[in-house]
N, C-alpha and C. Protein backbone atom coordinates (compact mmCIF):
# COMPACT_ATOMS: atom_id res chain seq x y z
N UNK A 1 85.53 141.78 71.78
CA UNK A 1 85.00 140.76 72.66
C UNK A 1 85.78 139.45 72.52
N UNK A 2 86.11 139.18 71.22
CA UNK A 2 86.87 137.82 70.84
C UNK A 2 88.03 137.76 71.47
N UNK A 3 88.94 139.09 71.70
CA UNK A 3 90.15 139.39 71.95
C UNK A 3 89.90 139.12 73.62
N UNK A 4 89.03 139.81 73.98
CA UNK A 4 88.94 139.76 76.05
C UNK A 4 89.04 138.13 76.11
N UNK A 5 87.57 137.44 75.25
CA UNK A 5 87.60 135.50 76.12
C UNK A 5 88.84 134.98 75.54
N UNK A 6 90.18 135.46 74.62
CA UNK A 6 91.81 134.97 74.29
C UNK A 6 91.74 135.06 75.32
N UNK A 7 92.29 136.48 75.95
CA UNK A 7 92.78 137.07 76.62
C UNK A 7 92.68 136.09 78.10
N UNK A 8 91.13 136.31 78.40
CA UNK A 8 91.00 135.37 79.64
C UNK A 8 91.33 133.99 79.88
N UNK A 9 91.30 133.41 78.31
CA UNK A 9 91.76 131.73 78.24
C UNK A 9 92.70 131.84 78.22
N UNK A 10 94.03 132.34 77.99
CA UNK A 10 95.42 132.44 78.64
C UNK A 10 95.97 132.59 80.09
N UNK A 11 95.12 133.41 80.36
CA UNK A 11 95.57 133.82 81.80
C UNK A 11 94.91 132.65 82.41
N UNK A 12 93.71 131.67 81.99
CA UNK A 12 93.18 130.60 83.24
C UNK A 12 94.32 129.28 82.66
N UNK A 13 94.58 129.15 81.59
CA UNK A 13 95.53 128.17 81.13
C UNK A 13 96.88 128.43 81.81
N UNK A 14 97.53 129.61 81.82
CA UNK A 14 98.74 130.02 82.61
C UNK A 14 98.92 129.96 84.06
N UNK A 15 97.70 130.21 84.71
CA UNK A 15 97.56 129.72 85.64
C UNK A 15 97.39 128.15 86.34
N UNK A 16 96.75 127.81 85.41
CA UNK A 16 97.02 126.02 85.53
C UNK A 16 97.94 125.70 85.51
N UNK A 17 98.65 125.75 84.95
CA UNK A 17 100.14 125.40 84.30
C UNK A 17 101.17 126.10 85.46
N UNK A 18 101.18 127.07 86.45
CA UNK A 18 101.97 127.28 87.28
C UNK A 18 101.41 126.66 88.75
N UNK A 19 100.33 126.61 88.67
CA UNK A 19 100.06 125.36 90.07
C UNK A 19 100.98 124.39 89.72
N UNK A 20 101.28 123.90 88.62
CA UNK A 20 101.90 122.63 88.86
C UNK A 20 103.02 122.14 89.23
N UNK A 21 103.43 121.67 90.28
CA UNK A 21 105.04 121.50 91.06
C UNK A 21 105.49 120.27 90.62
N UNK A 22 106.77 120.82 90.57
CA UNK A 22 107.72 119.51 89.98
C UNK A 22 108.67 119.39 91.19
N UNK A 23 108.73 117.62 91.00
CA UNK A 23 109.26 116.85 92.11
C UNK A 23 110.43 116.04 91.79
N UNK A 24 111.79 115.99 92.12
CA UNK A 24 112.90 115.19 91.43
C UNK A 24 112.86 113.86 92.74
N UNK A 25 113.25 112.85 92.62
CA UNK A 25 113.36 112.03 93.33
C UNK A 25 114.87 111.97 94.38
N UNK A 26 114.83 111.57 95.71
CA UNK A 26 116.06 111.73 96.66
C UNK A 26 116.85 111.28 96.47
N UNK A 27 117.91 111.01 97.21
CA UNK A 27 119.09 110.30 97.55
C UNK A 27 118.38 109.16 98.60
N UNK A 28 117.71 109.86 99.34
CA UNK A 28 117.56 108.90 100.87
C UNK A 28 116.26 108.00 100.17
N UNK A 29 115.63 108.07 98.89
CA UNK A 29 114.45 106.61 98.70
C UNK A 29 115.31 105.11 98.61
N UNK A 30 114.25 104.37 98.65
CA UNK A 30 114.87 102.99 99.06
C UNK A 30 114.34 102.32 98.13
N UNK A 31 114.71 101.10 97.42
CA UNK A 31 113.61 100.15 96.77
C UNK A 31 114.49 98.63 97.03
N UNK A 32 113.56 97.62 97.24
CA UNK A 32 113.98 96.18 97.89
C UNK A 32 113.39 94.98 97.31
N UNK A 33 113.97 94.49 96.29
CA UNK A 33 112.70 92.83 95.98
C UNK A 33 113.26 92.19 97.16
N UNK A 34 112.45 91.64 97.61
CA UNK A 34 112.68 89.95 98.02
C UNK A 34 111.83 89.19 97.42
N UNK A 35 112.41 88.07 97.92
CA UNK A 35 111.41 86.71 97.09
C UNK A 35 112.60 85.20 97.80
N UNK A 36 111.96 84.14 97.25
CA UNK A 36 112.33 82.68 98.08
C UNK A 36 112.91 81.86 96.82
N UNK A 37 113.81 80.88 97.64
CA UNK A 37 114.18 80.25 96.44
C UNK A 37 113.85 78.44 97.29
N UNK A 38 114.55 77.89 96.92
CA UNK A 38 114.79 75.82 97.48
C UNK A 38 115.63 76.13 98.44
N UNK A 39 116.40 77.28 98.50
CA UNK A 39 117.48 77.03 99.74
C UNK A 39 116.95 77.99 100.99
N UNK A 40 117.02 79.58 100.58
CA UNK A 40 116.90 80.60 101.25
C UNK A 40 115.93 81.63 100.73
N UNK A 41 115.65 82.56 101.43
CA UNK A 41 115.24 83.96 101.10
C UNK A 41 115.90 84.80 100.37
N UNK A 42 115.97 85.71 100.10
CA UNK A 42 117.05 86.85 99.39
C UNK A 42 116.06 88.22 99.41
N UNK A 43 117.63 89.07 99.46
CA UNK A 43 116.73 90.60 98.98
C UNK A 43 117.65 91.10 98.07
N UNK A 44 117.12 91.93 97.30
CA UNK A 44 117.89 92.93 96.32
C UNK A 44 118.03 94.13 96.89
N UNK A 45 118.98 95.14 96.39
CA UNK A 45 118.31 96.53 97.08
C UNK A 45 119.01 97.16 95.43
N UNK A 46 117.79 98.36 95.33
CA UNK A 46 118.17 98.81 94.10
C UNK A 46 118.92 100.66 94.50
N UNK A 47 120.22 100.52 93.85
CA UNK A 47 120.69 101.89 93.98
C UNK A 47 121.27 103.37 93.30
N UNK A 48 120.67 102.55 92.05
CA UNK A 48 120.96 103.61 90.83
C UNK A 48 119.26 103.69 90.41
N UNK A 49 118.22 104.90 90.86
CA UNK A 49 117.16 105.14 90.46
C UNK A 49 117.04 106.58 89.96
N UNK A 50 116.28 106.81 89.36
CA UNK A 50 115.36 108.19 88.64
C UNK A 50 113.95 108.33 88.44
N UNK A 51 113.68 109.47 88.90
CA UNK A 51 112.34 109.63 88.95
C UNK A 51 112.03 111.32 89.12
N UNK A 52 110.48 111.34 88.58
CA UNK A 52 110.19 113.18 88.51
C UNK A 52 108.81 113.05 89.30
N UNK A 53 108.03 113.72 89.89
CA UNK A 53 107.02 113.28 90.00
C UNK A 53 106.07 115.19 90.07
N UNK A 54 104.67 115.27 89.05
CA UNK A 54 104.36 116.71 89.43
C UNK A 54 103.29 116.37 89.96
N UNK A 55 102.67 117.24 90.65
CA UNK A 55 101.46 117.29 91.27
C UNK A 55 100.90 118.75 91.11
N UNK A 56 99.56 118.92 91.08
CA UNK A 56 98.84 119.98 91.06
C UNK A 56 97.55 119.94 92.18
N UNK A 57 98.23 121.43 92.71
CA UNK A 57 97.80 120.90 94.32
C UNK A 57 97.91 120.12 95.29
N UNK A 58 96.85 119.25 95.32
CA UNK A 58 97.13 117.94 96.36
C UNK A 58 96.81 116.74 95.67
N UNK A 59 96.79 117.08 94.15
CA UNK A 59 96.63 115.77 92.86
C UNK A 59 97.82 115.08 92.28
N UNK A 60 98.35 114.00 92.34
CA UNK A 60 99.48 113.46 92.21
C UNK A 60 98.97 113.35 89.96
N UNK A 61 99.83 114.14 88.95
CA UNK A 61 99.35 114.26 87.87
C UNK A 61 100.20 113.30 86.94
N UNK A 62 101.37 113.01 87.63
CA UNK A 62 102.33 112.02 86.52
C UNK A 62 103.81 111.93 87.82
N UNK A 63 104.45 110.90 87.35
CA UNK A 63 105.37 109.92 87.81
C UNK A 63 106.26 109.48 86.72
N UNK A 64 107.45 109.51 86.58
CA UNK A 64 107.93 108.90 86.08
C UNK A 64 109.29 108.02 86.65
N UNK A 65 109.18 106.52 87.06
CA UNK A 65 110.00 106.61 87.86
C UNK A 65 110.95 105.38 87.03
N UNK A 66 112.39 105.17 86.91
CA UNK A 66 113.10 103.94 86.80
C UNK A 66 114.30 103.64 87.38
N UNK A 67 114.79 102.62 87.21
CA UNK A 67 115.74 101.34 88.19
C UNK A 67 116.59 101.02 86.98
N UNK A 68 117.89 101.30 87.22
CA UNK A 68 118.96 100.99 86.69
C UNK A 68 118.92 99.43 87.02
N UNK A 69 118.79 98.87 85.80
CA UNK A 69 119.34 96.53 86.28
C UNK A 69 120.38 96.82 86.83
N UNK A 70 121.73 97.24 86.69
CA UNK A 70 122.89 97.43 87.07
C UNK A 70 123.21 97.64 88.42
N UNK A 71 122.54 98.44 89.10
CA UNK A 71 122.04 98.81 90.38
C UNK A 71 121.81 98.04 90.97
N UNK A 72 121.26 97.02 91.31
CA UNK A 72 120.13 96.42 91.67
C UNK A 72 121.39 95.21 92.26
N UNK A 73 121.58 95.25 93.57
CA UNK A 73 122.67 94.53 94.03
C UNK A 73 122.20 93.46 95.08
N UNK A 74 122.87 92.52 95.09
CA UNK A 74 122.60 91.49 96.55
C UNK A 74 123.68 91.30 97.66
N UNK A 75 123.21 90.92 98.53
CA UNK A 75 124.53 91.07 99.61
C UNK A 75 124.86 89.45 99.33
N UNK A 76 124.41 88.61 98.57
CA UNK A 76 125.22 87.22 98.26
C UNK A 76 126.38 87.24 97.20
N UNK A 77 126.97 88.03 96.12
CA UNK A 77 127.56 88.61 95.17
C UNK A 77 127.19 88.67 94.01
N UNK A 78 128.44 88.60 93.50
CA UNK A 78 128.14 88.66 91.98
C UNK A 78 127.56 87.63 90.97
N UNK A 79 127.37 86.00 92.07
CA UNK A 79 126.94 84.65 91.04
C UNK A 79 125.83 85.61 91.29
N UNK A 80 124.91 86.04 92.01
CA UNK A 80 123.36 85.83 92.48
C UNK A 80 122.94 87.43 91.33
N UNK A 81 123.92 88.06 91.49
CA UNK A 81 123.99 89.61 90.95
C UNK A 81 124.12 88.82 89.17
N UNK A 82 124.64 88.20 89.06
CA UNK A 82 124.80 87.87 86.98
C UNK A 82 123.31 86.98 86.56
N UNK A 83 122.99 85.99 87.71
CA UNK A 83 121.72 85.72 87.30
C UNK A 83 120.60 86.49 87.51
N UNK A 84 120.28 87.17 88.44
CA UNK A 84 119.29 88.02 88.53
C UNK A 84 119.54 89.16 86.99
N UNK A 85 120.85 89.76 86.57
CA UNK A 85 120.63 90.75 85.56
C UNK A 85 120.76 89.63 84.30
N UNK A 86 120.91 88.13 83.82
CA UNK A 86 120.64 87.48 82.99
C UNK A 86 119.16 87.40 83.12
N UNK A 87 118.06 86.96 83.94
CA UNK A 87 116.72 87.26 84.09
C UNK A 87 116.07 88.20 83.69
N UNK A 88 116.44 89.08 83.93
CA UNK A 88 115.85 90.27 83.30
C UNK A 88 116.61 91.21 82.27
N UNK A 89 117.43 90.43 81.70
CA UNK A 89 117.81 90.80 79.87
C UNK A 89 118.56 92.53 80.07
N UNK A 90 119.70 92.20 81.12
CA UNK A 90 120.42 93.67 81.19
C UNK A 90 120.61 94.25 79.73
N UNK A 91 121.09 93.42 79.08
CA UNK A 91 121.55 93.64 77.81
C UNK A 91 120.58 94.51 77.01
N UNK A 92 119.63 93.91 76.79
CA UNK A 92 118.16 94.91 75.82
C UNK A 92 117.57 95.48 76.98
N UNK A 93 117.27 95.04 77.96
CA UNK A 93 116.36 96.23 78.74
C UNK A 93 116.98 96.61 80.19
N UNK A 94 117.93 97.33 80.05
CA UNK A 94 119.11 97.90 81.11
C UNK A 94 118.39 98.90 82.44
N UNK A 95 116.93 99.19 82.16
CA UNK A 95 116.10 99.51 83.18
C UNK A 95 114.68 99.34 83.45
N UNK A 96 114.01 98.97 84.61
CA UNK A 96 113.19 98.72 84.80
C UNK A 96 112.20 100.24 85.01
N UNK A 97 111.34 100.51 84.68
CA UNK A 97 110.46 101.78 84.47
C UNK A 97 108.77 101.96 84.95
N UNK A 98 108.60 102.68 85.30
CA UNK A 98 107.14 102.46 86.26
C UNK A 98 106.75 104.06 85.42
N UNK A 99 105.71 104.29 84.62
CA UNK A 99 104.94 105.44 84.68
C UNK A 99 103.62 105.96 84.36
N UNK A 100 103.39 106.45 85.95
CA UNK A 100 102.26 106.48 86.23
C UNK A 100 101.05 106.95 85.35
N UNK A 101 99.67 106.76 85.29
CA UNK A 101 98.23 106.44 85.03
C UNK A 101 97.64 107.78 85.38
N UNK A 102 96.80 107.31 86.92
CA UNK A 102 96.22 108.05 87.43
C UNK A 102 95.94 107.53 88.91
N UNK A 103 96.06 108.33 89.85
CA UNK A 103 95.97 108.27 91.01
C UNK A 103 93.79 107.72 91.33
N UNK A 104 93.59 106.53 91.68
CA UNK A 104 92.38 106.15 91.59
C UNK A 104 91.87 106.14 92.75
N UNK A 105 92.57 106.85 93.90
CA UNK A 105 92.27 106.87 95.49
C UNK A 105 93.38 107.52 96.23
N UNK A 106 92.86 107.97 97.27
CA UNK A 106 94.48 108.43 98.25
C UNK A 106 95.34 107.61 98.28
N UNK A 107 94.67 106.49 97.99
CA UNK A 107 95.90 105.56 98.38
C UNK A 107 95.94 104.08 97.28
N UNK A 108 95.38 104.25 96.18
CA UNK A 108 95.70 103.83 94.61
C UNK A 108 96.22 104.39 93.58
N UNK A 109 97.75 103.63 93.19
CA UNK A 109 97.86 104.27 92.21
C UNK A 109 97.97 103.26 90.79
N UNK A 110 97.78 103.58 89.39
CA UNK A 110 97.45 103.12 88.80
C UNK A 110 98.98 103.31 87.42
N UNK A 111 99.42 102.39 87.00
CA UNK A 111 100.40 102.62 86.23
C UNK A 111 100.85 101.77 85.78
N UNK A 112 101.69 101.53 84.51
CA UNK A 112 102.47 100.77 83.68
C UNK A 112 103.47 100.48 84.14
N UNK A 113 103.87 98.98 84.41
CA UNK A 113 105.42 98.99 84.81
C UNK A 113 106.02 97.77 83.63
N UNK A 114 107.11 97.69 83.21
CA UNK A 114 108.24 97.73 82.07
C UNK A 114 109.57 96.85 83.14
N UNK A 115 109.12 95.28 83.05
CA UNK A 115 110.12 94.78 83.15
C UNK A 115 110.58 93.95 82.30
N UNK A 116 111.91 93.83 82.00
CA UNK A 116 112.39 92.98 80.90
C UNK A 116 111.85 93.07 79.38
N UNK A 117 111.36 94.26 79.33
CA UNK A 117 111.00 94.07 78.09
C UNK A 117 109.22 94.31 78.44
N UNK A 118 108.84 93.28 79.09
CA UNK A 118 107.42 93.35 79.02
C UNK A 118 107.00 94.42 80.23
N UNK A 119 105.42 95.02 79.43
CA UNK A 119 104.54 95.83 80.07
C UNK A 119 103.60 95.63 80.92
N UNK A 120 102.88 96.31 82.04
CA UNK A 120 102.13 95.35 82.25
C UNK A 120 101.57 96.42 83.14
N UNK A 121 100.11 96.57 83.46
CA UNK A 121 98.96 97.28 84.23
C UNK A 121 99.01 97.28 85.70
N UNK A 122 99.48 97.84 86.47
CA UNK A 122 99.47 97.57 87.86
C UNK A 122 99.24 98.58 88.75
N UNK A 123 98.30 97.90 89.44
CA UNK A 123 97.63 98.95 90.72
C UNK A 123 98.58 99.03 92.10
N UNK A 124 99.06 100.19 92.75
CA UNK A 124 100.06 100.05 93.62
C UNK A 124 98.95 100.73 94.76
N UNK A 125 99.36 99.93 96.28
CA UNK A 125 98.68 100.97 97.21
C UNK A 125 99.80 101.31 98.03
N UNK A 126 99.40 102.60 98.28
CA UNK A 126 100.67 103.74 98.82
C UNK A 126 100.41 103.90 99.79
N UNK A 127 101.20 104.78 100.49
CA UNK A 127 100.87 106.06 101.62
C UNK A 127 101.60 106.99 101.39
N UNK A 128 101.08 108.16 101.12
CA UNK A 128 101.64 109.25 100.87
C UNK A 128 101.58 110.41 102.30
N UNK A 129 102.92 110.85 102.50
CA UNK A 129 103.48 111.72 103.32
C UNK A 129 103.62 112.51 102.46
N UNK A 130 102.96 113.90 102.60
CA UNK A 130 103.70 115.62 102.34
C UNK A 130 104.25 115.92 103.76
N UNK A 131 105.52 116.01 103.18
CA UNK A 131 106.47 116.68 104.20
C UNK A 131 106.92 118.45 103.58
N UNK A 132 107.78 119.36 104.33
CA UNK A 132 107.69 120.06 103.98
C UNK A 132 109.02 120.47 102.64
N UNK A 133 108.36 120.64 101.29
CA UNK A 133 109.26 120.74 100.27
C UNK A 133 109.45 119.19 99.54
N UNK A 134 108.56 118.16 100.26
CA UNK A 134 109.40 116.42 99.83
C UNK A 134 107.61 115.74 99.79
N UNK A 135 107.84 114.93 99.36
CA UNK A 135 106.69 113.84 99.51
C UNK A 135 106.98 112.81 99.34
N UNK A 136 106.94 111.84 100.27
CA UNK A 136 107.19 110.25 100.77
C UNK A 136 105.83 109.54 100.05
N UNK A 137 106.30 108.45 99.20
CA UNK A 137 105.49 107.32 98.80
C UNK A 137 105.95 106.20 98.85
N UNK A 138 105.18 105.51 99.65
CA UNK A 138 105.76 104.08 100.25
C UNK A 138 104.93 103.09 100.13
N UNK A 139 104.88 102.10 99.93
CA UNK A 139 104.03 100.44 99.87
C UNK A 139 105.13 99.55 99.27
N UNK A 140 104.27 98.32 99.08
CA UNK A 140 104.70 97.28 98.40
C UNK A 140 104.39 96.29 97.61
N UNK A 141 104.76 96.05 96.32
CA UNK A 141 103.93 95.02 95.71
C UNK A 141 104.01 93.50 95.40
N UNK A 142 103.39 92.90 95.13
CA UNK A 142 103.83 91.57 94.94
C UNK A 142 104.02 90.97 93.88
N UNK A 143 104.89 90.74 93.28
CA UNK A 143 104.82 90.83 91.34
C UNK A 143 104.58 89.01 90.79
N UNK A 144 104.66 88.23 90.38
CA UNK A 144 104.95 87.38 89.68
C UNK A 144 106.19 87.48 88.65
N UNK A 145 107.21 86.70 88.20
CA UNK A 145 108.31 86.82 87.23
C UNK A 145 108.23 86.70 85.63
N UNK A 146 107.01 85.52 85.82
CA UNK A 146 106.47 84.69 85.04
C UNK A 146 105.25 85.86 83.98
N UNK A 147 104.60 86.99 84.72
CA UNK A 147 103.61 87.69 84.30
C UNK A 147 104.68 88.49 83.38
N UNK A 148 106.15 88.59 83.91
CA UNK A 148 106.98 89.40 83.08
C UNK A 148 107.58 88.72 82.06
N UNK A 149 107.50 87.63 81.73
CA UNK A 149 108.12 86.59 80.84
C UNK A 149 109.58 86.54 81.49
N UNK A 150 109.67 86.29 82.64
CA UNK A 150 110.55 85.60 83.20
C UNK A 150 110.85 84.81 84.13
N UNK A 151 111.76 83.80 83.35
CA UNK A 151 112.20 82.43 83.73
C UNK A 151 112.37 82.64 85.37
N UNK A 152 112.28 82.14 86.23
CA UNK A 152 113.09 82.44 87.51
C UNK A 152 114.38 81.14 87.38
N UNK A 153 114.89 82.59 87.92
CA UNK A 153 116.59 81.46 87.61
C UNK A 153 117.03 80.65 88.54
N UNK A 154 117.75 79.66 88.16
CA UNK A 154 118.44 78.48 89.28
C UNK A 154 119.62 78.18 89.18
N UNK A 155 120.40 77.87 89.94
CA UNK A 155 121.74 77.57 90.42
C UNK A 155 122.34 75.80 90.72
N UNK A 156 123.26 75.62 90.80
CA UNK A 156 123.52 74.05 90.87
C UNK A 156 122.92 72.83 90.13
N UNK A 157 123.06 73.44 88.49
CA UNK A 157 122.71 72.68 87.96
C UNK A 157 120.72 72.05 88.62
N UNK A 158 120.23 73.43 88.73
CA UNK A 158 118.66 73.11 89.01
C UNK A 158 118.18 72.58 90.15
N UNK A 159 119.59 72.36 91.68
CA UNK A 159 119.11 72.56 92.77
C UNK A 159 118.32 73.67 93.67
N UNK A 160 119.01 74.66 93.06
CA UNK A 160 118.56 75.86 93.74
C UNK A 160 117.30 76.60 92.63
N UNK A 161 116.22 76.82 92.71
CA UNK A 161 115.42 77.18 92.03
C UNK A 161 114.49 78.40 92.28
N UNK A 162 114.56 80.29 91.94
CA UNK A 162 114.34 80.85 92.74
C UNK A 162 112.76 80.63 92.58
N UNK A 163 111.72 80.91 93.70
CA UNK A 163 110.29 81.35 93.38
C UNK A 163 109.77 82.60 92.59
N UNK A 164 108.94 82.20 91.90
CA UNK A 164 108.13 83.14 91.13
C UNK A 164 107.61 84.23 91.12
N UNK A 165 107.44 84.56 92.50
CA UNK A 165 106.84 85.28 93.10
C UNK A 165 107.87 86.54 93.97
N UNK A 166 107.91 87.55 93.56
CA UNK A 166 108.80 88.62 94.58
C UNK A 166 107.77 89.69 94.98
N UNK A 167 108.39 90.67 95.84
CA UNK A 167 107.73 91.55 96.78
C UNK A 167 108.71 92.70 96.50
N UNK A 168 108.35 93.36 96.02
CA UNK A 168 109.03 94.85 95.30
C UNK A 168 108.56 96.04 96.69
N UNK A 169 109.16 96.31 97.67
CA UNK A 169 109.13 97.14 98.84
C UNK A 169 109.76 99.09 98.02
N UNK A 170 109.19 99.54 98.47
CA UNK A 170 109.58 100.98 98.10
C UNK A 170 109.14 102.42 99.03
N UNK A 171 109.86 103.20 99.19
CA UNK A 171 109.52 103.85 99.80
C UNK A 171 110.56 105.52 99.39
N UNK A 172 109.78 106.04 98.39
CA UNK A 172 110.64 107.03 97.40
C UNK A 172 110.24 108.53 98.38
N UNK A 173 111.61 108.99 98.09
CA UNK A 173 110.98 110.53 98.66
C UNK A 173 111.43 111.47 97.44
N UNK A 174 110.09 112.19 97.25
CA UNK A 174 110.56 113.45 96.40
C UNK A 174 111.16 114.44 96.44
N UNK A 175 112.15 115.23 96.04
CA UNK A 175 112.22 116.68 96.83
C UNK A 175 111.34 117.81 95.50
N UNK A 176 110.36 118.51 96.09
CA UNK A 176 110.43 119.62 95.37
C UNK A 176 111.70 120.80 94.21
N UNK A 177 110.99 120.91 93.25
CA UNK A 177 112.08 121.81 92.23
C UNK A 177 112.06 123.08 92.84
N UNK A 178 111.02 123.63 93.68
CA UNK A 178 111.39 125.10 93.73
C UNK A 178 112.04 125.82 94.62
């Protein structure tokens, strides 16, 4: 009898464990800060990313997603490109990292994100597309610099001063492993 309820707790554990699909992240996802400074607007666009994401069933179960600093380019150059990766400490923390909690709604998700060093609790709202073999997750958040222990940087001797405040835009597509 002891041997049959093994027996059966393997086969319902093995079965759990093969519902679960693994998801590598695209080529075609996008990710974008903007934010304001004394002079202008700006955007970043980030292009060295990684990410896995599994789901079981139609349950989003873990995420792991990060952003190369290095990546992370402006169409103003390289002054705007050395202060933005002096801001966020390329040197000790060479990527920015998001991984996920728990999904708290269709359209909440709940997770740790890792900038510069510091951690920090953040609720993201999404929209999730299942497409066929891919799944699209898209929103946007609004971060503070300052919540990350960072300075926002300035230019011209402290004319140019960026705002505190950025808008982290994303819109990742997964492709399925199988």
């Amino acid at each position: 009898m002891h041997r049959l309820i093994f027996v059966l707790l393997v086969l319902v554990r093995s079965a759990g464990t093969m519902a679960q699909e693994s998801f590598t992240l695209a080529p075609e996802s996008v990710l974008t800060i903007s934010g304001t400074s004394t002079v202008h607007d700006w955007t970043v666009t980030a292009s060295t990313m990684q990410g896995v994401l599994t789901k079981e069933g139609s349950n989003i179960m873990g995420i792991d997603f990060q952003v190369d600093v290095a990546g992370i380019k402006s169409e103003r150059g390289a002054t705007m490109d050395n202060k933005m990766y002096a801001a966020l400490k390329i040197e000790e923390y060479p990527k920015v990292l998001f991984s996920f909690d728990e999904q708290k709604s269709e359209t909440t998700f709940k997770g740790s994100l890792v900038i510069a060093g510091k951690e920090n609790s953040v609720e993201l709202d999404v929209i999730i597309h299942s497409l066929p073999k891919k799944l699209r997750i898209a929103g946007e958040k609004k971060l503070a610099l300052l919540d990350y222990g960072i300075e926002p940087p300035t230019a011209m001797f402290g004319q140019v001063i960026v705002g505190d405040d950025v808008v982290v835009k994303f819109d990742l597509v997964f492709e399925s492993n199988l």
